[in-house]
Protein backbone atom coordinates (compact mmCIF):
# COMPACT_ATOMS: atom_id res chain seq x y z
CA UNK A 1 -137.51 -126.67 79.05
CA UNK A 2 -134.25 -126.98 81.36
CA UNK A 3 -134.84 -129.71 83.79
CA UNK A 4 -132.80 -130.66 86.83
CA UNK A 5 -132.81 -133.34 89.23
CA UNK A 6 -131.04 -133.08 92.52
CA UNK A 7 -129.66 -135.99 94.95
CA UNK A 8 -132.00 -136.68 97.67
CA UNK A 9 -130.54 -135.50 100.77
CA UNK A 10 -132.82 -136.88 103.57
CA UNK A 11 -132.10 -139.72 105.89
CA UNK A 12 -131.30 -143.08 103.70
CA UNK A 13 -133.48 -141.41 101.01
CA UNK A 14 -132.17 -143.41 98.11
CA UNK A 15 -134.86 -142.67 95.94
CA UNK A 16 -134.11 -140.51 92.48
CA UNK A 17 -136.98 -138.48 90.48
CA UNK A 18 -136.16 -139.57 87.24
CA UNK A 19 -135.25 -142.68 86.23
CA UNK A 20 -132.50 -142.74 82.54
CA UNK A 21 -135.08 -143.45 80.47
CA UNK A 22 -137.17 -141.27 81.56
CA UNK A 23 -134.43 -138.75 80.81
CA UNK A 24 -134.14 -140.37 77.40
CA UNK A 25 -138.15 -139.87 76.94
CA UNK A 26 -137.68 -136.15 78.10
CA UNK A 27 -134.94 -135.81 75.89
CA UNK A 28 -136.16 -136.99 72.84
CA UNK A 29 -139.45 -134.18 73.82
CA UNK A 30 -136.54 -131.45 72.68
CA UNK A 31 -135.47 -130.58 76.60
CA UNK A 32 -132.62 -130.43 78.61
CA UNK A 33 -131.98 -132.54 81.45
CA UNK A 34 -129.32 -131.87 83.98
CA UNK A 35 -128.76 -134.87 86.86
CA UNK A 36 -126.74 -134.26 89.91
CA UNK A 37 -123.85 -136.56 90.01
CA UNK A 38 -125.05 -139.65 91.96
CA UNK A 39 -128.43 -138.72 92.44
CA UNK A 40 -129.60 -142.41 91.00
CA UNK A 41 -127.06 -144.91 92.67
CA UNK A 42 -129.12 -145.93 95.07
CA UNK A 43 -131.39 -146.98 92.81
CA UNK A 44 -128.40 -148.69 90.45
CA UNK A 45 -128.45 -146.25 88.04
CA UNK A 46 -124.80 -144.81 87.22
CA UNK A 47 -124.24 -141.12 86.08
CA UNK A 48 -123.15 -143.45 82.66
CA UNK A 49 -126.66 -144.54 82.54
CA UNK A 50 -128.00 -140.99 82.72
CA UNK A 51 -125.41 -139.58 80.21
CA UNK A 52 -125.65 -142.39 77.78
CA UNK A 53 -129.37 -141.10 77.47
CA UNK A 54 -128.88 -137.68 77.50
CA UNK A 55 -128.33 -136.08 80.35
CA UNK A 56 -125.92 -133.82 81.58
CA UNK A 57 -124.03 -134.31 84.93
CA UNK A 58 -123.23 -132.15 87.30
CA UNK A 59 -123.00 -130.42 90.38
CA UNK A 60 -126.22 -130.18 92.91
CA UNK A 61 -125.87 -126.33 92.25
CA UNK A 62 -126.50 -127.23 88.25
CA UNK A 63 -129.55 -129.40 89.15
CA UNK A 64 -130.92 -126.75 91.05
CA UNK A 65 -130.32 -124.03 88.62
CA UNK A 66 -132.77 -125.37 85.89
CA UNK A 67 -136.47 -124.53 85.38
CA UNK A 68 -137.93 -127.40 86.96
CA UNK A 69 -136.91 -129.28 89.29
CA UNK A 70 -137.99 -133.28 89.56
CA UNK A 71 -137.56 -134.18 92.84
CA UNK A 72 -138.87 -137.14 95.21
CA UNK A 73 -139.12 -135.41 98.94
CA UNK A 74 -139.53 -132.12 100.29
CA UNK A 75 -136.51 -129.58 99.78
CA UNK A 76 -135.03 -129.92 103.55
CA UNK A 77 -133.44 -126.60 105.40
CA UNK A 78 -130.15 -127.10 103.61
CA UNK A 79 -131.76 -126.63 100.31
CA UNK A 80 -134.03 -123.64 100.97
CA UNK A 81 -131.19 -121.36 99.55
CA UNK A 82 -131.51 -123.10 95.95
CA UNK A 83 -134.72 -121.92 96.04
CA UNK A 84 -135.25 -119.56 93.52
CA UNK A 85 -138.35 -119.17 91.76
CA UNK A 86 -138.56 -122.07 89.74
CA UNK A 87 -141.07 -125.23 89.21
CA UNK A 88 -140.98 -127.61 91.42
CA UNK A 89 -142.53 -130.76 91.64
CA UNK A 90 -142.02 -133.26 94.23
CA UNK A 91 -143.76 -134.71 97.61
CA UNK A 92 -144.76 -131.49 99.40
CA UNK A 93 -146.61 -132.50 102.44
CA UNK A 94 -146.92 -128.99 103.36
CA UNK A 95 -149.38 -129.45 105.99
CA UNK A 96 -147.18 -132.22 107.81
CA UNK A 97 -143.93 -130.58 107.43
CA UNK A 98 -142.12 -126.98 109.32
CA UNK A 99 -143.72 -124.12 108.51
CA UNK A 100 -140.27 -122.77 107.76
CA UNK A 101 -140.23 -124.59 104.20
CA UNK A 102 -143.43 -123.01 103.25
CA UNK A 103 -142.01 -119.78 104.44
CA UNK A 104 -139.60 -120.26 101.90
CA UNK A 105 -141.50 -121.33 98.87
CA UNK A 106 -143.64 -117.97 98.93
CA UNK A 107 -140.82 -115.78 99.71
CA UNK A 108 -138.53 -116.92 96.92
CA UNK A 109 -141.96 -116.96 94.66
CA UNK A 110 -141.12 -120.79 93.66
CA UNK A 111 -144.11 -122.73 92.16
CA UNK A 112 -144.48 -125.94 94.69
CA UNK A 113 -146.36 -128.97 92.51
CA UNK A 114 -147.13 -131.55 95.01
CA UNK A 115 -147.72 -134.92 93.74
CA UNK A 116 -149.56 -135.88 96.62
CA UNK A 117 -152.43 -133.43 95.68
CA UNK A 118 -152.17 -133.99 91.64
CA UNK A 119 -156.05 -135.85 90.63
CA UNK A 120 -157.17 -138.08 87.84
CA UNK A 121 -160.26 -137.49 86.12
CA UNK A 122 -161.79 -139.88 89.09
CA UNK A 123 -161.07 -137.74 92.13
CA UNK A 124 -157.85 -140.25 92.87
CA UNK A 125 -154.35 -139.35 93.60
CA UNK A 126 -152.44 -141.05 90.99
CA UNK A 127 -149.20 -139.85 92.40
CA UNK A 128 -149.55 -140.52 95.60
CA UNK A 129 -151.05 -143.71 94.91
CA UNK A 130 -147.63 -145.79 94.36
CA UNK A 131 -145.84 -144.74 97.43
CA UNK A 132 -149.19 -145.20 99.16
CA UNK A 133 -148.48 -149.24 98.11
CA UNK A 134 -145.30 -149.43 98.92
CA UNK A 135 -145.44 -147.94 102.63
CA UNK A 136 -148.96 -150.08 103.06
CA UNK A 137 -146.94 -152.95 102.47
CA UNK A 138 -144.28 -152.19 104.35
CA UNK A 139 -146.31 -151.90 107.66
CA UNK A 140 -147.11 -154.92 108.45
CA UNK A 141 -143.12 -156.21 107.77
CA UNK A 142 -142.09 -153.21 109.84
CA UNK A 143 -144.46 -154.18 112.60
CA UNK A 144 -143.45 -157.72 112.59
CA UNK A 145 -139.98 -157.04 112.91
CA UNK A 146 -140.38 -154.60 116.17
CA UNK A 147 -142.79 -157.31 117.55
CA UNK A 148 -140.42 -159.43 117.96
CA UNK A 149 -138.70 -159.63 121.65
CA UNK A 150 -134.99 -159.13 121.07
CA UNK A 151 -136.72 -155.23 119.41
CA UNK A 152 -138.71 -154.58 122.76
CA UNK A 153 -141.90 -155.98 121.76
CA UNK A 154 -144.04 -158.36 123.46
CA UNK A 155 -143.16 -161.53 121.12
CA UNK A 156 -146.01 -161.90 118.72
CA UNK A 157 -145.39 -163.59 115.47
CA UNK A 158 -147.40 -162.20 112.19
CA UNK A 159 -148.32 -165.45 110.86
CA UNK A 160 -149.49 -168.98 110.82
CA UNK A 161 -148.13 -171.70 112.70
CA UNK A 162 -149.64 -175.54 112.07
CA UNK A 163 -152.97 -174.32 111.24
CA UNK A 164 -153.47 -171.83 113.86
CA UNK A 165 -153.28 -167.43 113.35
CA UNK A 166 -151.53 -165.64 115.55
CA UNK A 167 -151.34 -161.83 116.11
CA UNK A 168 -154.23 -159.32 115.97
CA UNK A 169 -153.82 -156.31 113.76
CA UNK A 170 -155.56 -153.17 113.48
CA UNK A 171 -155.89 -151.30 110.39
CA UNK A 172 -156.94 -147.61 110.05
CA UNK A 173 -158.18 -146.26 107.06
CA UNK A 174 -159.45 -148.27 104.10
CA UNK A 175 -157.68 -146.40 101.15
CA UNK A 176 -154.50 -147.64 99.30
CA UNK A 177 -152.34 -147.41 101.84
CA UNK A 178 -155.05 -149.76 104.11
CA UNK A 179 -155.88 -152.38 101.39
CA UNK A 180 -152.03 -152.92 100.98
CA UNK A 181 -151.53 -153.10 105.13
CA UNK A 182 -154.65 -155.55 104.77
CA UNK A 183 -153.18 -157.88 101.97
CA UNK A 184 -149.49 -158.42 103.49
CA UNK A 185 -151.10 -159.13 106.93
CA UNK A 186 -153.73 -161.35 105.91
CA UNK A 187 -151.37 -163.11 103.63
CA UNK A 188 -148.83 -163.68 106.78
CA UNK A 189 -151.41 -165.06 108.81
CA UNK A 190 -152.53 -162.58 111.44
CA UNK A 191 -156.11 -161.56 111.86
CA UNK A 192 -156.84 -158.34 110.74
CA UNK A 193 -159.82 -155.35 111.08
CA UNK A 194 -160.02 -152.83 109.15
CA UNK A 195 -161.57 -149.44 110.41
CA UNK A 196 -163.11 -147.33 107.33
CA UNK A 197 -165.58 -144.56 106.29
CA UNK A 198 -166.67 -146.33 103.08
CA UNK A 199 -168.65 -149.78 104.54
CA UNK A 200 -169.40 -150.19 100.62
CA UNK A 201 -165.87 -151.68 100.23
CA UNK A 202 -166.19 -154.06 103.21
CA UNK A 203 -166.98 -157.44 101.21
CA UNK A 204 -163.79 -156.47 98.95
CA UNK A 205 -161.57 -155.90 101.98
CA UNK A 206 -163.62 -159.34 103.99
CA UNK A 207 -162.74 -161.60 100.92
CA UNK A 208 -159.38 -161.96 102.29
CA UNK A 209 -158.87 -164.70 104.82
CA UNK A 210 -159.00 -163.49 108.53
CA UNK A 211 -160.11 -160.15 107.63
CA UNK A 212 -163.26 -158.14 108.80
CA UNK A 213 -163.85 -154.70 108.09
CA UNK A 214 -165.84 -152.03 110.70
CA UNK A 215 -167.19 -148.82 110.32
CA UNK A 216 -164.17 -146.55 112.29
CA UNK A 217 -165.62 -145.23 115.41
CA UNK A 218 -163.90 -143.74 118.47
CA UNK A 219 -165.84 -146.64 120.71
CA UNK A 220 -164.40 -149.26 117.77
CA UNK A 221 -161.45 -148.30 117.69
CA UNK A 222 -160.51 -148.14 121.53
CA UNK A 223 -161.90 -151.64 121.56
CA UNK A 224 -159.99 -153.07 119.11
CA UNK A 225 -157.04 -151.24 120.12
CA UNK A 226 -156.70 -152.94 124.23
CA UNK A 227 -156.47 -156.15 122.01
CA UNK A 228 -154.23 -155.25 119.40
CA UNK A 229 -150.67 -156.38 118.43
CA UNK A 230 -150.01 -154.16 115.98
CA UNK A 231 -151.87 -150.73 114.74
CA UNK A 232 -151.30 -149.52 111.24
CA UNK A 233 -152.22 -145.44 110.95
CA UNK A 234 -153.59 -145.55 107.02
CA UNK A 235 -155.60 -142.07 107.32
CA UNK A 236 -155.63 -139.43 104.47
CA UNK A 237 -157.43 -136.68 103.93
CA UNK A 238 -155.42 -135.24 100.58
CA UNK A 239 -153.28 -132.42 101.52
CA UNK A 240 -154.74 -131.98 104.81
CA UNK A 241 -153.27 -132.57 108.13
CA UNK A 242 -154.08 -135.86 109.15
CA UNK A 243 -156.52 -136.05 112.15
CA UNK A 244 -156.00 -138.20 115.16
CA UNK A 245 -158.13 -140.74 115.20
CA UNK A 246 -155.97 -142.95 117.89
CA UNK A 247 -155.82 -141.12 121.43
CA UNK A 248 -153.13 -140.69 123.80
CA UNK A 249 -155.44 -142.42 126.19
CA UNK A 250 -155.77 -145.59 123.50
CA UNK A 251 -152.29 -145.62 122.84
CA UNK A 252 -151.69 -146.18 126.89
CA UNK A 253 -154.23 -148.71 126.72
CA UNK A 254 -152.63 -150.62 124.62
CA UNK A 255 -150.62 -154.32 125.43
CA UNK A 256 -147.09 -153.64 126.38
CA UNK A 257 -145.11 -154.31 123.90
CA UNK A 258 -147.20 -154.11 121.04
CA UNK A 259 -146.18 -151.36 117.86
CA UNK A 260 -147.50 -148.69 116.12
CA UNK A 261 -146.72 -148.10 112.56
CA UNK A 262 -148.05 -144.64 111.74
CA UNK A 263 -147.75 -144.52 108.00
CA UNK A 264 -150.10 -140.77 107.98
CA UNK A 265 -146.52 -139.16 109.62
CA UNK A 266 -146.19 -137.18 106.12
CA UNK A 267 -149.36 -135.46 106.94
CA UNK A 268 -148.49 -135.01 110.96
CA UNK A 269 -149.47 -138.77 112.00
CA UNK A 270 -153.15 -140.01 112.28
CA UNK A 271 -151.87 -141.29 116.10
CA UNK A 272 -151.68 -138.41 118.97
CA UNK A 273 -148.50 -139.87 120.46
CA UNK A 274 -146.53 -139.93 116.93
CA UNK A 275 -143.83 -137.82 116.10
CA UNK A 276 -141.49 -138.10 112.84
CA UNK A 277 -138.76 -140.66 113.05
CA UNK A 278 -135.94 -141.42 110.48
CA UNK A 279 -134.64 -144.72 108.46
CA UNK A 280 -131.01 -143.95 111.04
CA UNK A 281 -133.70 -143.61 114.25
CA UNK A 282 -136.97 -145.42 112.75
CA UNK A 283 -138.54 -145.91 116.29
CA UNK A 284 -139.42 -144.74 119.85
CA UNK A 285 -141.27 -145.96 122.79
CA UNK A 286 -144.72 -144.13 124.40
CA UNK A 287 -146.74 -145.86 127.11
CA UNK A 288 -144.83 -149.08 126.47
CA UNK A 289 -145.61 -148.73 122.80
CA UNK A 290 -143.08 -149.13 119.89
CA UNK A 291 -144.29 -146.40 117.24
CA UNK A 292 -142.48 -146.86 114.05
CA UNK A 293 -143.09 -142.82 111.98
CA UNK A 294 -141.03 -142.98 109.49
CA UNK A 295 -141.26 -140.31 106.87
CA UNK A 296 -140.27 -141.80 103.77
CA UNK A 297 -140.69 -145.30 104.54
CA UNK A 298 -140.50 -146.11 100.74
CA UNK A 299 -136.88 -145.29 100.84
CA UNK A 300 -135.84 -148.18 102.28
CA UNK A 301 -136.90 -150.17 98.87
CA UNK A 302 -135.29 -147.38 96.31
CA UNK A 303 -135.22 -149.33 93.31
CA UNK A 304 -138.59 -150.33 93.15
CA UNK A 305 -140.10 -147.25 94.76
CA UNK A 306 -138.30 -145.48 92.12
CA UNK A 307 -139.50 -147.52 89.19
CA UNK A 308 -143.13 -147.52 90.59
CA UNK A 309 -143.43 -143.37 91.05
CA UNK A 310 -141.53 -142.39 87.99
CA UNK A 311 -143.92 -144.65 85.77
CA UNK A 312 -146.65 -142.58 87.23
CA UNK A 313 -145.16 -138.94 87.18
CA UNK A 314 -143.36 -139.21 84.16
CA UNK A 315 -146.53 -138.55 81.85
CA UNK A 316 -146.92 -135.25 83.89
CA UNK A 317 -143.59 -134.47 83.71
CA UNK A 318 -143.64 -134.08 79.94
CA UNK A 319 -146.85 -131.95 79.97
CA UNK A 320 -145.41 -129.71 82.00
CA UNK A 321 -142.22 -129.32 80.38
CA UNK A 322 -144.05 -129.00 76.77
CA UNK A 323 -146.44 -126.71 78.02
CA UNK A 324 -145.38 -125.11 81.70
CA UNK A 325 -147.54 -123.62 83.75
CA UNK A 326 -150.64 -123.45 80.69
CA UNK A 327 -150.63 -126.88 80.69
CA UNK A 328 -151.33 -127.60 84.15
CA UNK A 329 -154.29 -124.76 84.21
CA UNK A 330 -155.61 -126.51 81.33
CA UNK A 331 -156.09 -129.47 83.24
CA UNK A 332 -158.32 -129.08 86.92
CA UNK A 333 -156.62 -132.19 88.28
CA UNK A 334 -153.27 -131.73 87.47
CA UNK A 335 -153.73 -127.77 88.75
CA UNK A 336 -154.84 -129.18 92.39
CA UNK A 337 -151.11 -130.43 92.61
CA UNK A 338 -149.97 -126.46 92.83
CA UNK A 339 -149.35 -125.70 96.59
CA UNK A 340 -147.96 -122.59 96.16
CA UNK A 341 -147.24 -120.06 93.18
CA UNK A 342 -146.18 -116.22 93.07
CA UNK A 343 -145.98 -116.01 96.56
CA UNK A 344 -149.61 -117.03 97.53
CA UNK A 345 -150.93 -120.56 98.81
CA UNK A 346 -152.82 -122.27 96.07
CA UNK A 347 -154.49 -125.35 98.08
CA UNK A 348 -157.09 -124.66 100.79
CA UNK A 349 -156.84 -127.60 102.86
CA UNK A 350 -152.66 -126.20 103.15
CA UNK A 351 -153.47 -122.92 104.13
CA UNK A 352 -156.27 -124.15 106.82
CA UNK A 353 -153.36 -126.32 108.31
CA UNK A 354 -151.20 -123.74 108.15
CA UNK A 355 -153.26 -121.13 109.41
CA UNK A 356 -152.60 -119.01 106.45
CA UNK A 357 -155.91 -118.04 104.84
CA UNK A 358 -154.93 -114.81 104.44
CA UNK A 359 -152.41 -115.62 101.81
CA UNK A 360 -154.70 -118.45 100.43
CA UNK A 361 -156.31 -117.49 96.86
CA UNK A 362 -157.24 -120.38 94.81
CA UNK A 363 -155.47 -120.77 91.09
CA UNK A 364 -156.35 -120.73 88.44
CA UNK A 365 -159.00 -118.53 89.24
CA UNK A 366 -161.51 -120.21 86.79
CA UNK A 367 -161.65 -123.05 88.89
């Protein structure tokens, strides 16, 4: 199969979807791999690096032109007219995103592959898991840094200081993107509770120091909130718009000064008061809040981000360039990544966000 990878083109999006050995694994499978010129220097990888194991360079025209795409994030407005019928696979995030990028997916009949909906044989989202990590662990750095008072916020350090813990922070959601929040802000000091919907996991999330987990209730979580220094927005529900599980009227309860780090933005922010922000503009203020909603917080750390998703979509990658579009029927996990095909929405929980059942019919139909 022809493959292409494009430059990413959103804000400080330094991120590449294949790495140069992962074009030398692809190559070595019999296929052609065609990477836009500069699409991995932000990563450190030279167009030498990609040539030396077999790629072509080129233009973003001759990434675009192959049969499937590898990409990292959403194709953005710019883009829409490379669309053209081919595979795609990248982060979607249809239900989180304009509705004029789905638009354009059915009416050029392209095949959208989201990694953030691909399953395992467990039910998990191996994809999405790695970026999930990254941004987890992120939040609590990001929220430090805007807590401090020279940033607008109302002084708090994240940490220890001779003994005693200082700063209370909220968690929301007790998946990857929570345990990672919960790690980096127990290990700086703070004290930490974690809201979740799966109490079975509370000893593994309580065996960190400083850390105590609560079933997430409305009541529990405006509670928590009047109190808190920062709030981390960790809520998922795969390919679904996020739900807002943090008021307005919490958010202007809040302590002046305190931050927000809504890390559910891809799927249209788990906090009623977010709204997407970039890497060039990563914050705004609401009710004397700093919300940080930055939608590809992972970007700031390229390299690694990079090295941690390839190693996880490169096994998929092959399959579907050996086999196409068989290859991913054949396999009911990896055929939950399709988002849209022949002009049709493929996942439910997109069309209900989209408000486009009518064009919703599930694939394959054996399913």
């Amino acid at each position: 199969m022809k493959i292409g990878t494009p430059k990413e083109i959103k804000d400080n999006e330094n991120r590449v979807g294949l790495t140069p050995a992962g074009v030398a694994t692809l190559c070595a499978a019999g296929h052609e791999v065609v990477v836009e010129r500069g699409a991995g220097t932000g990563c450190g990888f030279t167009d030498a690096d990609y040539v030396a194991n077999g790629a072509v360079s080129g233009t973003a025209d001759d990434a675009w032109r192959q049969q499937l795409i590898v990409k990292v994030k959403e194709p953005l407005e710019s883009e829409y007219q490379q669309l053209d019928g081919q595979l795609v696979f990248t982060y979607f995030h249809l239900a989180g995103v304009p509705l004029a990028l789905t638009s354009a997916l059915l009416d050029s009949g392209t095949t959208a592959i989201a990694y953030e909906t691909v399953e395992d044989a467990g039910g998990r989202l191996p994809l999405l898991a790695p970026m999930s990590a990254i941004a987890g662990s992120m939040a609590p750095l990001m929220g430090a840094y805007y807590l401090a008072k020279f940033t607008g916020g109302r002084g708090t350090l994240l940490g220890t200081v001779l003994g005693a813990h200082h700063g209370e922070v909220a968690v929301i959601g007790d998946g990857v993107v929570g345990k990672h929040a919960c790690d980096v802000a127990s290990a700086l000091g703070a004290r930490v509770t974690v809201f979740g919907i799966t109490p079975q996991r509370a000893a593994e999330f309580e065996r960190r120091p400083n850390v105590r987990y609560l079933l997430s209730t409305p009541d529990g979580i405006a509670a928590r909130l009047r109190e808190a220094d920062l709030v981390v927005g960790a809520v998922l529900r795969a390919g679904a718009r996020a739900p807002h599980v943090v008021t307005e009227a919490m958010v202007a309860a809040m302590p002046q000064g305190s931050v927000i780090v809504d890390v559910s933005i891809d799927q249209g922010g788990c906090v009623a008061t977010s709204r997407p922000t970039s890497h060039s503009a990563p914050v705004f203020v609401a009710h004397g809040v700093t919300h940080y909603c930055v939608t590809n917080m992972p970007g700031a750390y390229p390299r690694t981000a990079t090295l941690a998703l390839t190693a996880a979509t490169l096994p998929y990658v092959l399959k579907l360039a050996d086999g196409g579009l068989a290859a991913v029927a054949a396999d009911s996990g990896f055929a939950k990544g399709v988002n849209t095909l022949a002009g049709r929405i493929r996942y439910e929980a997109v069309a209900d966000a989209l408000r486009l059942e009518r064009i919703y019919e599930p694939w394959p139909a054996t399913r």
